[in-house]
C-alpha atoms as a PDB file:
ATOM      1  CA  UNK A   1       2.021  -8.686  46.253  1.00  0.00           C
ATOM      2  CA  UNK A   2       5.009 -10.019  47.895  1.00  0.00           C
ATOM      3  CA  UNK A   3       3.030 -12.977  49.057  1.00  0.00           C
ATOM      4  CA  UNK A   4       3.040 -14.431  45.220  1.00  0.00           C
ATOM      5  CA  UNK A   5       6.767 -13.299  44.921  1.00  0.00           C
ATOM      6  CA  UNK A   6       9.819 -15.725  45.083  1.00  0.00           C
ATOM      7  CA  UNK A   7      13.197 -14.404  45.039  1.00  0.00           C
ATOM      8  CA  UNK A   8      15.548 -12.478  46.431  1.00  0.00           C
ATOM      9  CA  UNK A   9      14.307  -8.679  47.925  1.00  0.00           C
ATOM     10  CA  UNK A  10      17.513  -6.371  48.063  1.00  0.00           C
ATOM     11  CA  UNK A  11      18.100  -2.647  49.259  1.00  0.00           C
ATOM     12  CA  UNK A  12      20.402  -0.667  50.101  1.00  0.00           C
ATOM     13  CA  UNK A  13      20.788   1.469  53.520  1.00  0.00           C
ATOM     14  CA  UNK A  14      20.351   4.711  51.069  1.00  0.00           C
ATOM     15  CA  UNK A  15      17.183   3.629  50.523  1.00  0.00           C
ATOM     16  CA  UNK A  16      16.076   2.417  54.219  1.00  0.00           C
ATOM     17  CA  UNK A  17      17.112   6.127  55.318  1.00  0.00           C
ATOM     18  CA  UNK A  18      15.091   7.929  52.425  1.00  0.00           C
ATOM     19  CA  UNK A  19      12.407   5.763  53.366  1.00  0.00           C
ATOM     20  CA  UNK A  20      12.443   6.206  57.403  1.00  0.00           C
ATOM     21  CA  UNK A  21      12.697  10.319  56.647  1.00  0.00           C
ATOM     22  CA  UNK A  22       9.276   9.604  54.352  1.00  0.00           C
ATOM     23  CA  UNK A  23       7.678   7.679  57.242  1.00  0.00           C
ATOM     24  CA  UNK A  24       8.878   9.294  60.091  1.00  0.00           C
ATOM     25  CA  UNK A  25       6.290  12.029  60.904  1.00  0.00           C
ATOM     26  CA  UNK A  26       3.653   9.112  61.062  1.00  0.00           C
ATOM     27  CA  UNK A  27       3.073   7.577  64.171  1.00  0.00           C
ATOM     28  CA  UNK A  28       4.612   4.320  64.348  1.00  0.00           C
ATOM     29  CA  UNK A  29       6.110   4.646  60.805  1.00  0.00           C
ATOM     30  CA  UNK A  30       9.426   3.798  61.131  1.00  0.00           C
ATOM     31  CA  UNK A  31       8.567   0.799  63.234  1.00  0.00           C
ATOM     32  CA  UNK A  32       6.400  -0.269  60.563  1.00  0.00           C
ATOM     33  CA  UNK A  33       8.936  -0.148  57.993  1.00  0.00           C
ATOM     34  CA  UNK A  34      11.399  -1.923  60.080  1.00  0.00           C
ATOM     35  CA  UNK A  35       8.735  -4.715  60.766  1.00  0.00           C
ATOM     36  CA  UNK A  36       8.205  -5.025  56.909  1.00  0.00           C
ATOM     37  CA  UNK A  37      12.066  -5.151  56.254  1.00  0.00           C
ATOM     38  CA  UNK A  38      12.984  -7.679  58.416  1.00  0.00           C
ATOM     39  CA  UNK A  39       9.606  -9.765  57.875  1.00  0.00           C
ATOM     40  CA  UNK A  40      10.169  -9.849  53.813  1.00  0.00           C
ATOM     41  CA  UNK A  41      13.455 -10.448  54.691  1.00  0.00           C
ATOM     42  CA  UNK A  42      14.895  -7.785  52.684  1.00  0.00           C
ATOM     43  CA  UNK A  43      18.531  -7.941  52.401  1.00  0.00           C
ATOM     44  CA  UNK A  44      19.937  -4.262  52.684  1.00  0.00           C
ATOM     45  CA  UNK A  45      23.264  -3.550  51.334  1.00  0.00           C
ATOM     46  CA  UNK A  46      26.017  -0.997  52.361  1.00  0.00           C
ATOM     47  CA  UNK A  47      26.202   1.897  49.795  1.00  0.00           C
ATOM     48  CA  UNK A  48      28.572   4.649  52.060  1.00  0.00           C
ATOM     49  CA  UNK A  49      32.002   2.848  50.959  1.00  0.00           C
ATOM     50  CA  UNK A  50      34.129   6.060  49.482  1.00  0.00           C
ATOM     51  CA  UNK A  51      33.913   3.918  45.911  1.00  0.00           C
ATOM     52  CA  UNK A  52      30.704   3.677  46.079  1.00  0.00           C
ATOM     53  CA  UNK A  53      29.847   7.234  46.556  1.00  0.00           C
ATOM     54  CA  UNK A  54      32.449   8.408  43.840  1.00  0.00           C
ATOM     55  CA  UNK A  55      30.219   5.496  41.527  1.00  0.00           C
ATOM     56  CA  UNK A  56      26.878   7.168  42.505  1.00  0.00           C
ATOM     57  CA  UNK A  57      28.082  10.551  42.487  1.00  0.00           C
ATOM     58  CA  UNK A  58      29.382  10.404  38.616  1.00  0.00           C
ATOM     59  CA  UNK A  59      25.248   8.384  37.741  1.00  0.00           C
ATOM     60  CA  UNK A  60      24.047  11.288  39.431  1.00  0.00           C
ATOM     61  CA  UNK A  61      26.126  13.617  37.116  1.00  0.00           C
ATOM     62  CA  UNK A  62      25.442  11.785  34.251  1.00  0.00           C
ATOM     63  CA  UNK A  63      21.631  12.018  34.700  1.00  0.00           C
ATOM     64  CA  UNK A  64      20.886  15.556  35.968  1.00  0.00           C
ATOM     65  CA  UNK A  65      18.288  15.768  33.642  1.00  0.00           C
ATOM     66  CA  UNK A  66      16.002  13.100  35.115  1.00  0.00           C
ATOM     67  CA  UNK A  67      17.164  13.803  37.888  1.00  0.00           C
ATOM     68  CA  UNK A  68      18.565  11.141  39.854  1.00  0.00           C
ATOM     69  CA  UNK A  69      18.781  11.263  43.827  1.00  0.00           C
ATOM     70  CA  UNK A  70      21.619   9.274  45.542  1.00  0.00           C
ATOM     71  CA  UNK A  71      19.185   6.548  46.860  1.00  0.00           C
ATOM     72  CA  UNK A  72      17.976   6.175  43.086  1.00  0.00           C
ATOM     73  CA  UNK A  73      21.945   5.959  42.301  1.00  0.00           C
ATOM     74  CA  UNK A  74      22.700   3.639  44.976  1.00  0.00           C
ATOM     75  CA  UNK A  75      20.079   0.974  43.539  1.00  0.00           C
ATOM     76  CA  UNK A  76      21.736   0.788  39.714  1.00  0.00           C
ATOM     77  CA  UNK A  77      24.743   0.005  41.227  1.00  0.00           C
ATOM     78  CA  UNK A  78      23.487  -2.859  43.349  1.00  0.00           C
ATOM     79  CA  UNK A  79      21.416  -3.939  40.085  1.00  0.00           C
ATOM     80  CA  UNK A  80      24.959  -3.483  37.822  1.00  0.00           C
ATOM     81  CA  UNK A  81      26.495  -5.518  40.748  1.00  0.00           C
ATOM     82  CA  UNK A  82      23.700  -8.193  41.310  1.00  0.00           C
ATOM     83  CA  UNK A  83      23.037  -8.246  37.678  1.00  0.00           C
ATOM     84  CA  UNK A  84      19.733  -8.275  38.739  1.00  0.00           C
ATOM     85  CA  UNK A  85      17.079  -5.884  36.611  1.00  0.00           C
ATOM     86  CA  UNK A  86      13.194  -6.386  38.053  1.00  0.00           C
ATOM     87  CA  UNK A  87      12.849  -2.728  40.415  1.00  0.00           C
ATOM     88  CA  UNK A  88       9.704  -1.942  42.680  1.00  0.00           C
ATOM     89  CA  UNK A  89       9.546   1.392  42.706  1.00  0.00           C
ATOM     90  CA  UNK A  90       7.098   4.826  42.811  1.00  0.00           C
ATOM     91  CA  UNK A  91       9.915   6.732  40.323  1.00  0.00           C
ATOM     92  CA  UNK A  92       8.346   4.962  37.369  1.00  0.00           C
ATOM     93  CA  UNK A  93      10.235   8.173  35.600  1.00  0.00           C
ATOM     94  CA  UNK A  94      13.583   7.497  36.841  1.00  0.00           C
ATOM     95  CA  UNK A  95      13.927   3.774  36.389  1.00  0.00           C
ATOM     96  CA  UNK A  96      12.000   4.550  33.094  1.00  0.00           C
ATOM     97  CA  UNK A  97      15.211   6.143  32.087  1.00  0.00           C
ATOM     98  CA  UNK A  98      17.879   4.899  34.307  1.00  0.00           C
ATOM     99  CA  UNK A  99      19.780   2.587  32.626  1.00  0.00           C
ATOM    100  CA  UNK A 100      21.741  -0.576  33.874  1.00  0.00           C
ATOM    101  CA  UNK A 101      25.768  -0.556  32.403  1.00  0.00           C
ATOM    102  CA  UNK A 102      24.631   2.633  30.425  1.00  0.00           C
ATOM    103  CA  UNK A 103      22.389   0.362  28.014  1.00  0.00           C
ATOM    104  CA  UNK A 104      20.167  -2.294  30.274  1.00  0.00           C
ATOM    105  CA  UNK A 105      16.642  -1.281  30.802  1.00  0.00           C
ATOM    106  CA  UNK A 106      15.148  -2.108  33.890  1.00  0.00           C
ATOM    107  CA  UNK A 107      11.749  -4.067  34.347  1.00  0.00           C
ATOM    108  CA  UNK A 108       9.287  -2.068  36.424  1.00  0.00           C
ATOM    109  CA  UNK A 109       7.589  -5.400  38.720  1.00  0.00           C
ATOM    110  CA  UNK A 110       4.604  -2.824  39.326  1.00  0.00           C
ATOM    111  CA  UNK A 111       4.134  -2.521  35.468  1.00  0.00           C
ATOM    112  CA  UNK A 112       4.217  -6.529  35.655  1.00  0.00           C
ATOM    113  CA  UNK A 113       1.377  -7.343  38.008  1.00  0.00           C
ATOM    114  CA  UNK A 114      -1.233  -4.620  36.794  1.00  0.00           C
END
């Protein structure tokens, strides 16, 4: 998949840790996942500023219904920042209902290449 892709890949270190914690009772997983960040040259951005957690904090209040975990949070504001609206991601519910700026829909890339 990522092969065909040409673009930018960004993250954000709410993410990475969600992601190590998923991986981590596998052996080698988080070695893995660092091997596949730094080879697809995924740019990670800081998300633990104390604006940034009062911005995800109020998302996360606005969408308890959903609901939306702090990584989740932590990637609309890098998409509201970036301006930037493709997402790969499992939480096809979430980013089904997430919305960029309170109106912007975001383009699932998984829904794209099926």
């Amino acid at each position: 998949m990522l092969s065909a892709f040409s673009g930018i890949l960004l993250t954000t270190e709410a993410v990475v840790t969600e992601a190590m914690h998923f991986v981590g009772g596998q052996a080698k997983g988080a070695e893995v996942l660092a091997e596949f960040l730094d080879d697809a040259q995924i740019g990670i951005r800081d998300c633990f500023a104390p604006e940034q957690l009062r911005a995800a904090a109020r998302l996360m209040g606005r969408y308890t219904d959903t609901p939306m975990d702090f990584a989740d949070a932590t990637l609309v504001l890098l998409a509201e920042e970036t301006g930037l609206d493709k997402i790969v991601t499992l939480d096809e519910l979430g980013f089904r209902t997430y919305r960029r700026h309170g109106s912007r829909r975001f383009r699932l890339v998984l829904d794209m290449i099926q």
